[in-house]
PDB file of N, CA and C in Angstrom:
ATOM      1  N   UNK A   1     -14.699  18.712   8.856  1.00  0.00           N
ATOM      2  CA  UNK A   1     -13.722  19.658   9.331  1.00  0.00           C
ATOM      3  C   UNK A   1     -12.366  18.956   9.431  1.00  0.00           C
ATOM      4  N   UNK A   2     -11.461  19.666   8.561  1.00  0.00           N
ATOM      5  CA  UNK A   2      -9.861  18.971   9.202  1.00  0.00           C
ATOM      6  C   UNK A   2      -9.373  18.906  10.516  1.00  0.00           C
ATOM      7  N   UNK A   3      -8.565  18.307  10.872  1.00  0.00           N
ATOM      8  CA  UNK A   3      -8.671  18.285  11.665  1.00  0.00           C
ATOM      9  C   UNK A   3      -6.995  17.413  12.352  1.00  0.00           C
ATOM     10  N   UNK A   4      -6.348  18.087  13.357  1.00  0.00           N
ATOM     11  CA  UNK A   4      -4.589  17.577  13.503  1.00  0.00           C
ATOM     12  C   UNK A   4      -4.630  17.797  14.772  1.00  0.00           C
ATOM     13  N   UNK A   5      -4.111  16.202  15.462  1.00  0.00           N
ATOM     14  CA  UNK A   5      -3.733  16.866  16.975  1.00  0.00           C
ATOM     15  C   UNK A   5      -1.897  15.821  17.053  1.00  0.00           C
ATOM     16  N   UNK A   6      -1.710  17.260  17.545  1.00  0.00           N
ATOM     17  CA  UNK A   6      -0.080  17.123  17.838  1.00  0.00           C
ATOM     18  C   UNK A   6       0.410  16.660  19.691  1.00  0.00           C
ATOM     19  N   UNK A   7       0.911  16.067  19.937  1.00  0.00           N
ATOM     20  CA  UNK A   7       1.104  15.661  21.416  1.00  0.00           C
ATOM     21  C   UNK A   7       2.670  15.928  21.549  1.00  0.00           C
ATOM     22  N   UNK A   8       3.304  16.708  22.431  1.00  0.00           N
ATOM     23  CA  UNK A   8       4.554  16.400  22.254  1.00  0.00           C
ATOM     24  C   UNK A   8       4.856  17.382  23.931  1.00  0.00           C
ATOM     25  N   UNK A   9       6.090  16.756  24.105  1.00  0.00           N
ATOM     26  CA  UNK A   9       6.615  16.678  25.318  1.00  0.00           C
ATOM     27  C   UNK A   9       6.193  18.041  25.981  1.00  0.00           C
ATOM     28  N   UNK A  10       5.965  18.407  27.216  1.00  0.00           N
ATOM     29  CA  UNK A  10       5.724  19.559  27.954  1.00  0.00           C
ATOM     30  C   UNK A  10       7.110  20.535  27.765  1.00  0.00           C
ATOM     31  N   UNK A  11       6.787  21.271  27.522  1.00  0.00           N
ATOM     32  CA  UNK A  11       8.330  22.857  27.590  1.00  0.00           C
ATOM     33  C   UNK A  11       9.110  22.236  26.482  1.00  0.00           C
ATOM     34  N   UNK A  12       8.758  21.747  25.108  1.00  0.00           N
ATOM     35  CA  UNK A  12       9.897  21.470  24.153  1.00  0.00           C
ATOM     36  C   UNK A  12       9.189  22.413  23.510  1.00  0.00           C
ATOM     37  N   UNK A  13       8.337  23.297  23.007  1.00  0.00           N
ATOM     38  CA  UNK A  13       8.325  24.129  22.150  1.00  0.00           C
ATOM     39  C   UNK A  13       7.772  25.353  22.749  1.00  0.00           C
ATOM     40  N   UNK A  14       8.273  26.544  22.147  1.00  0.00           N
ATOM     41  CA  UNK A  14       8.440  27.794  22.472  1.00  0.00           C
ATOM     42  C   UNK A  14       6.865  27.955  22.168  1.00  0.00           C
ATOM     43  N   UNK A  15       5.816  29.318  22.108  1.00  0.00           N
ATOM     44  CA  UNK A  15       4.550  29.941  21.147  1.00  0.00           C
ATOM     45  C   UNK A  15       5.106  30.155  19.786  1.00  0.00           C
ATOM     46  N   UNK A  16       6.430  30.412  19.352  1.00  0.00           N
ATOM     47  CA  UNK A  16       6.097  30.785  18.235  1.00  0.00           C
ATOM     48  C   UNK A  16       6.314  29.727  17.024  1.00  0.00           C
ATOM     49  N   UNK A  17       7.312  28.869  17.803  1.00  0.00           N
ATOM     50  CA  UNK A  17       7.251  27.311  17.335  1.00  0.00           C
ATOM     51  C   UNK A  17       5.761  26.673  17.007  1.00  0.00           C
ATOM     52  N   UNK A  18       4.809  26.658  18.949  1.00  0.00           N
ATOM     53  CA  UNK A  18       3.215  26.505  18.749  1.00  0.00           C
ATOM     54  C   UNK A  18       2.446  26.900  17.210  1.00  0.00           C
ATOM     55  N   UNK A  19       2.629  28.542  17.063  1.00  0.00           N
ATOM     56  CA  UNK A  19       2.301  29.160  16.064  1.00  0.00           C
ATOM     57  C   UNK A  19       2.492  28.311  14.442  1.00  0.00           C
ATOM     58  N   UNK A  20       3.502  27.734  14.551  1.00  0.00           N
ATOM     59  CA  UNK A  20       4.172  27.860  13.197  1.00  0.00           C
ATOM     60  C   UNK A  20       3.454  26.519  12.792  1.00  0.00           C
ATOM     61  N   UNK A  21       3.288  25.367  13.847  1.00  0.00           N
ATOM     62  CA  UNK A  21       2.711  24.001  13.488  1.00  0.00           C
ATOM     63  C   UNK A  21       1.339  24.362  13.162  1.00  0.00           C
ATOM     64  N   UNK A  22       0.794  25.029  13.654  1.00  0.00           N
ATOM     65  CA  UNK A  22      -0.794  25.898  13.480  1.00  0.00           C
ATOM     66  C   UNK A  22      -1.004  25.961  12.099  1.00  0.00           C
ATOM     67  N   UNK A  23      -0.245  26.946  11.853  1.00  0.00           N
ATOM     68  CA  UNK A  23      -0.144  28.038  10.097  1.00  0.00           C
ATOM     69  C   UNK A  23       0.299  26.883   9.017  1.00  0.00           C
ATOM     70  N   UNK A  24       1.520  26.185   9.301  1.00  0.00           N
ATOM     71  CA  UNK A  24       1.863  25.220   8.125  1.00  0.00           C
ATOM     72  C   UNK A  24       0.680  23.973   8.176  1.00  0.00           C
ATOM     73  N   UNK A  25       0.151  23.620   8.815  1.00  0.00           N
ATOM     74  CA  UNK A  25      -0.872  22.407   9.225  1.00  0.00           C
ATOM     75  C   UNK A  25      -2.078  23.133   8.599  1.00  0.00           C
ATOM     76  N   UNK A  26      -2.470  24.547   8.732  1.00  0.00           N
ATOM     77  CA  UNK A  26      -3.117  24.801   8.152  1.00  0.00           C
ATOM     78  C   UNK A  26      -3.390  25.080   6.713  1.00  0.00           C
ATOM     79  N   UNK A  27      -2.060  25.493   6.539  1.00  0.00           N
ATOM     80  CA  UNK A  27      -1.951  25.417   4.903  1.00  0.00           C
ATOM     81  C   UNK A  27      -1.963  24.838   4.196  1.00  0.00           C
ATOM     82  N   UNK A  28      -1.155  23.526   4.548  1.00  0.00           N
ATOM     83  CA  UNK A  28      -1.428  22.149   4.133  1.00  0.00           C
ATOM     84  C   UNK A  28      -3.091  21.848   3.552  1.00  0.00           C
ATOM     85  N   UNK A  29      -3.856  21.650   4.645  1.00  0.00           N
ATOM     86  CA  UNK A  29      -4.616  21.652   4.449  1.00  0.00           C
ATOM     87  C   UNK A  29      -5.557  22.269   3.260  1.00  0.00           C
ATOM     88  N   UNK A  30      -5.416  22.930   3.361  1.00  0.00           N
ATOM     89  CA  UNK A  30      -5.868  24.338   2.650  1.00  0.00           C
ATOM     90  C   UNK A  30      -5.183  23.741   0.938  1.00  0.00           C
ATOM     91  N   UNK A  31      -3.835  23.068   0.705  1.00  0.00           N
ATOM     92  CA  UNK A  31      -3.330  22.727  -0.350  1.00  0.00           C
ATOM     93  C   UNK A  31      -4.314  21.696  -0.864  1.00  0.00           C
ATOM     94  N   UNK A  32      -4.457  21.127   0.373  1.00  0.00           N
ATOM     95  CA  UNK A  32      -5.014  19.123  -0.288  1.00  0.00           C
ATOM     96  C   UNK A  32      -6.641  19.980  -0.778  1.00  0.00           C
ATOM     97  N   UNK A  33      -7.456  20.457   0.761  1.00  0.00           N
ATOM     98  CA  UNK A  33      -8.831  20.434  -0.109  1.00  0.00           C
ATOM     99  C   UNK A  33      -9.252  21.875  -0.328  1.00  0.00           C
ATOM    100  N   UNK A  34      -8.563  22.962  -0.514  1.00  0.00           N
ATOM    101  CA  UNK A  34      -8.731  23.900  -1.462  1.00  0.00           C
ATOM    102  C   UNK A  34      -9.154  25.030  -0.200  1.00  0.00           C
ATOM    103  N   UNK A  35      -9.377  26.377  -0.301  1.00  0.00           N
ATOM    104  CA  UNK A  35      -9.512  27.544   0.232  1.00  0.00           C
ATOM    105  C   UNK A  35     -10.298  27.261   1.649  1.00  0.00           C
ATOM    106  N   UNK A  36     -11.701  26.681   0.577  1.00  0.00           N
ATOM    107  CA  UNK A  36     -12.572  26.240   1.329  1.00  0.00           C
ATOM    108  C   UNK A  36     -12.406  25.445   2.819  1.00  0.00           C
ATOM    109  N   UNK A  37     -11.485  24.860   3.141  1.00  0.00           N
ATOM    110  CA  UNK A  37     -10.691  24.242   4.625  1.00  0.00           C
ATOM    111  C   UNK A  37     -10.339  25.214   5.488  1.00  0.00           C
ATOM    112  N   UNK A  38      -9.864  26.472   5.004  1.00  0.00           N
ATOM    113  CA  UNK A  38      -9.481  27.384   6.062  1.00  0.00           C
ATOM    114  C   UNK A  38     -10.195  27.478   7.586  1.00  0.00           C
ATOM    115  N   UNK A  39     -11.149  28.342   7.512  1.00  0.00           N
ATOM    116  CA  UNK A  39     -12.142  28.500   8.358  1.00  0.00           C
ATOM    117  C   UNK A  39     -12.281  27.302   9.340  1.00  0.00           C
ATOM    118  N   UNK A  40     -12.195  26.273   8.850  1.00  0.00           N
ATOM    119  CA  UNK A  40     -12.700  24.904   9.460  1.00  0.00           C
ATOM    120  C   UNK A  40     -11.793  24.138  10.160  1.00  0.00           C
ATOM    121  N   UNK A  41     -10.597  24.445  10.177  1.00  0.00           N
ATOM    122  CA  UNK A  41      -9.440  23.541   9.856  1.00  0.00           C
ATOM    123  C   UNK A  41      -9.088  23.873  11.391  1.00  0.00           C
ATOM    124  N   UNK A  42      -9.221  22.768  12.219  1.00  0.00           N
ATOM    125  CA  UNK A  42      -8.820  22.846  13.541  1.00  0.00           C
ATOM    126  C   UNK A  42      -7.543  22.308  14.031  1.00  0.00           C
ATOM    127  N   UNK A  43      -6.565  22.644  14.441  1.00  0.00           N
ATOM    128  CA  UNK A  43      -4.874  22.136  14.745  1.00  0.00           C
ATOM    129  C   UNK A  43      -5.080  22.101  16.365  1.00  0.00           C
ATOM    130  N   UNK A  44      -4.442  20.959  16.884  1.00  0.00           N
ATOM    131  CA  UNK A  44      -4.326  21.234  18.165  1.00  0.00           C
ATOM    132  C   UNK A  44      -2.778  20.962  18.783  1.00  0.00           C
ATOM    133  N   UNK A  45      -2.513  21.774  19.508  1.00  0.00           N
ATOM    134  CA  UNK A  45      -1.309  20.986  20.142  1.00  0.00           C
ATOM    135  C   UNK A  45      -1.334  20.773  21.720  1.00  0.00           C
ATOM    136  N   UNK A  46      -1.155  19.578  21.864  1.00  0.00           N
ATOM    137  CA  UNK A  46      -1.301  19.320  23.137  1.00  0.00           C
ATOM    138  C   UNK A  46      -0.136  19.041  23.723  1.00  0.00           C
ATOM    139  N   UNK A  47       0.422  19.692  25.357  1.00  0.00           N
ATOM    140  CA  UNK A  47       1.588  19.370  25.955  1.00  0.00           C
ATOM    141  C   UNK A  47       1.236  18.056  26.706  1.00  0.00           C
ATOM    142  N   UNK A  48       1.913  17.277  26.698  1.00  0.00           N
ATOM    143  CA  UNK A  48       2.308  16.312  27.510  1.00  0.00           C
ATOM    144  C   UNK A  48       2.660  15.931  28.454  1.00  0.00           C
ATOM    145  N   UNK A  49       2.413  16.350  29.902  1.00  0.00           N
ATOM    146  CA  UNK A  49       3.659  16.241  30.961  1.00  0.00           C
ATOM    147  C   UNK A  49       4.794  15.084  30.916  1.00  0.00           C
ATOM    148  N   UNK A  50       5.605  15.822  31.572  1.00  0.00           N
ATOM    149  CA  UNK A  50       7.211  14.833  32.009  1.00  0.00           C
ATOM    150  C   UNK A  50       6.876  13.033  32.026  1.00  0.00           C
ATOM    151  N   UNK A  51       7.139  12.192  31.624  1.00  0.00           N
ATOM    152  CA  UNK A  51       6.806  11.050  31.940  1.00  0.00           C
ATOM    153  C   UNK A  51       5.358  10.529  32.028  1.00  0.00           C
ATOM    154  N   UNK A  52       4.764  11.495  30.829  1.00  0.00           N
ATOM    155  CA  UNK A  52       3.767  11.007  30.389  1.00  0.00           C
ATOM    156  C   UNK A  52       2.957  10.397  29.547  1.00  0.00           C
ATOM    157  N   UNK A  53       4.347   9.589  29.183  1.00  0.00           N
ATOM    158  CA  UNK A  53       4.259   9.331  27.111  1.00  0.00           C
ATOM    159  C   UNK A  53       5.367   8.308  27.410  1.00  0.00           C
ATOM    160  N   UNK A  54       5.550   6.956  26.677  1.00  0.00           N
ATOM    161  CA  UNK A  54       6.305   6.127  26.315  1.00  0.00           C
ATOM    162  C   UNK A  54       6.002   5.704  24.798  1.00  0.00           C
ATOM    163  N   UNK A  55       7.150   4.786  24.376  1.00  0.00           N
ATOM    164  CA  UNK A  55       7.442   3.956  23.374  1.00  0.00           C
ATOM    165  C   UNK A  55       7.653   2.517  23.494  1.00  0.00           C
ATOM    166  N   UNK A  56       7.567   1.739  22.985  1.00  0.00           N
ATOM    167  CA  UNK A  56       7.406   0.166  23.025  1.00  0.00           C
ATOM    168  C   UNK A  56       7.545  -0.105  24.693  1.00  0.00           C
ATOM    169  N   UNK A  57       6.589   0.364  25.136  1.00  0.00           N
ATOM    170  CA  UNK A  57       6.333  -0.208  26.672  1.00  0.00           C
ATOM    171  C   UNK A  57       7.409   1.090  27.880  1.00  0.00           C
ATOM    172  N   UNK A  58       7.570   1.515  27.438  1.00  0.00           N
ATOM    173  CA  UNK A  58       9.180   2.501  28.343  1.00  0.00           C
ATOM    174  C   UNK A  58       8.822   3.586  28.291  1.00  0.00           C
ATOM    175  N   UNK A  59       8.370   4.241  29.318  1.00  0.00           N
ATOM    176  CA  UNK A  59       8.379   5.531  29.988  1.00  0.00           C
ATOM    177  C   UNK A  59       9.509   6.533  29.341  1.00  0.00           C
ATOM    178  N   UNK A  60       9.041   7.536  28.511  1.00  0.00           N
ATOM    179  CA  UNK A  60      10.330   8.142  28.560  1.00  0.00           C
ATOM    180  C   UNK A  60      10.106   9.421  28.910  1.00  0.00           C
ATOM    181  N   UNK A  61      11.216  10.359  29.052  1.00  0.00           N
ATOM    182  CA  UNK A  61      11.431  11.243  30.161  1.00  0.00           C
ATOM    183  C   UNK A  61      11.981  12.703  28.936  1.00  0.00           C
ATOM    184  N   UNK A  62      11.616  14.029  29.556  1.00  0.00           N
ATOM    185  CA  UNK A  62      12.606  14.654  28.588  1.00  0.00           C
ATOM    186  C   UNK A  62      14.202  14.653  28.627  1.00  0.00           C
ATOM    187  N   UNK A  63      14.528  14.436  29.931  1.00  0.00           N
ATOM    188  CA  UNK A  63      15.744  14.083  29.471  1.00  0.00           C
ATOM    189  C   UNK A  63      16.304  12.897  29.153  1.00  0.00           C
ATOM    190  N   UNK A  64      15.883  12.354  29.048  1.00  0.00           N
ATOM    191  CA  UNK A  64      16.378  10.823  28.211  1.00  0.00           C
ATOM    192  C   UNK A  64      15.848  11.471  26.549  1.00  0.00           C
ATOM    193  N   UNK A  65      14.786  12.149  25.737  1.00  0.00           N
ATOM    194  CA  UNK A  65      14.898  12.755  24.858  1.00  0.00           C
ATOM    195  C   UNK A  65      16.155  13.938  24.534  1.00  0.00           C
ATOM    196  N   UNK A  66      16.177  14.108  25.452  1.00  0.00           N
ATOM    197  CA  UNK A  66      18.092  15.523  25.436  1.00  0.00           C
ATOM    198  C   UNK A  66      18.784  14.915  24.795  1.00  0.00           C
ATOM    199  N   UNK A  67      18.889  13.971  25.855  1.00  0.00           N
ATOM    200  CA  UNK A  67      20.239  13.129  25.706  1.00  0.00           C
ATOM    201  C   UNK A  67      20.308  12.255  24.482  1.00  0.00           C
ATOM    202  N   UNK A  68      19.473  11.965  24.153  1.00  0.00           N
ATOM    203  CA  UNK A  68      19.310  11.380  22.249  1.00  0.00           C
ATOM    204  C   UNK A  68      18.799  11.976  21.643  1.00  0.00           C
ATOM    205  N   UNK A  69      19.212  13.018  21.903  1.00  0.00           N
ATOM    206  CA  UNK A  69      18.775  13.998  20.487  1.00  0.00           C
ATOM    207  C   UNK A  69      20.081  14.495  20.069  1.00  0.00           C
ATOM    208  N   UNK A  70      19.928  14.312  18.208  1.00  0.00           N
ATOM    209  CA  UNK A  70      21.467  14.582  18.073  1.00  0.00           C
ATOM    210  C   UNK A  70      21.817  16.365  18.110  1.00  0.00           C
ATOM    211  N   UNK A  71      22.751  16.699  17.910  1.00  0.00           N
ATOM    212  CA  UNK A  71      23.327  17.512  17.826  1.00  0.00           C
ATOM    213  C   UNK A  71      23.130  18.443  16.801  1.00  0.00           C
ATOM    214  N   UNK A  72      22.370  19.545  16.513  1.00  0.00           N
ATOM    215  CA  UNK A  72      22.459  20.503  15.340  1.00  0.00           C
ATOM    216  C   UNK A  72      23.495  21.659  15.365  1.00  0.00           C
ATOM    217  N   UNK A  73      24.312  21.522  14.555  1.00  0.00           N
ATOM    218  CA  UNK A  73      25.151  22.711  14.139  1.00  0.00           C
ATOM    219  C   UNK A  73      24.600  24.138  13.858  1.00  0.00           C
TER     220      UNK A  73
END
């Protein structure tokens, strides 16, 4: 069974955002090993709470992610 688990910060993505990593992850799938993956093909996304996740040893926070995240027009 395929199989994707996504971890990402608590309250950074909306359901329909949720939705969309679902459907394209699934399709994907579905590209590499053919129709047959559908059915099977399990996506997960898991929230994270606030300061529950670091990088090279450092706690990081969502807003310390805000704040370095660049800017989209």
């Amino acid at each position: 069974m395929p199989f994707a688990n996504f971890k990402v910060p608590a309250g950074t993505l909306d359901e329909k955002q949720k939705e969309q990593i679902v459907t394209r992850v699934t399709e994907l799938y579905v590209e590499i090993y053919g129709e047959r993956a559908r059915a099977a093909t399990l996506v997960l996304v898991e929230e994270v709470p606030d300061g529950g996740w670091g990088i090279g040893g450092h706690v990081l926070t969502l807003a310390e992610l805000q704040e370095s995240a660049p800017d989209v027009a």
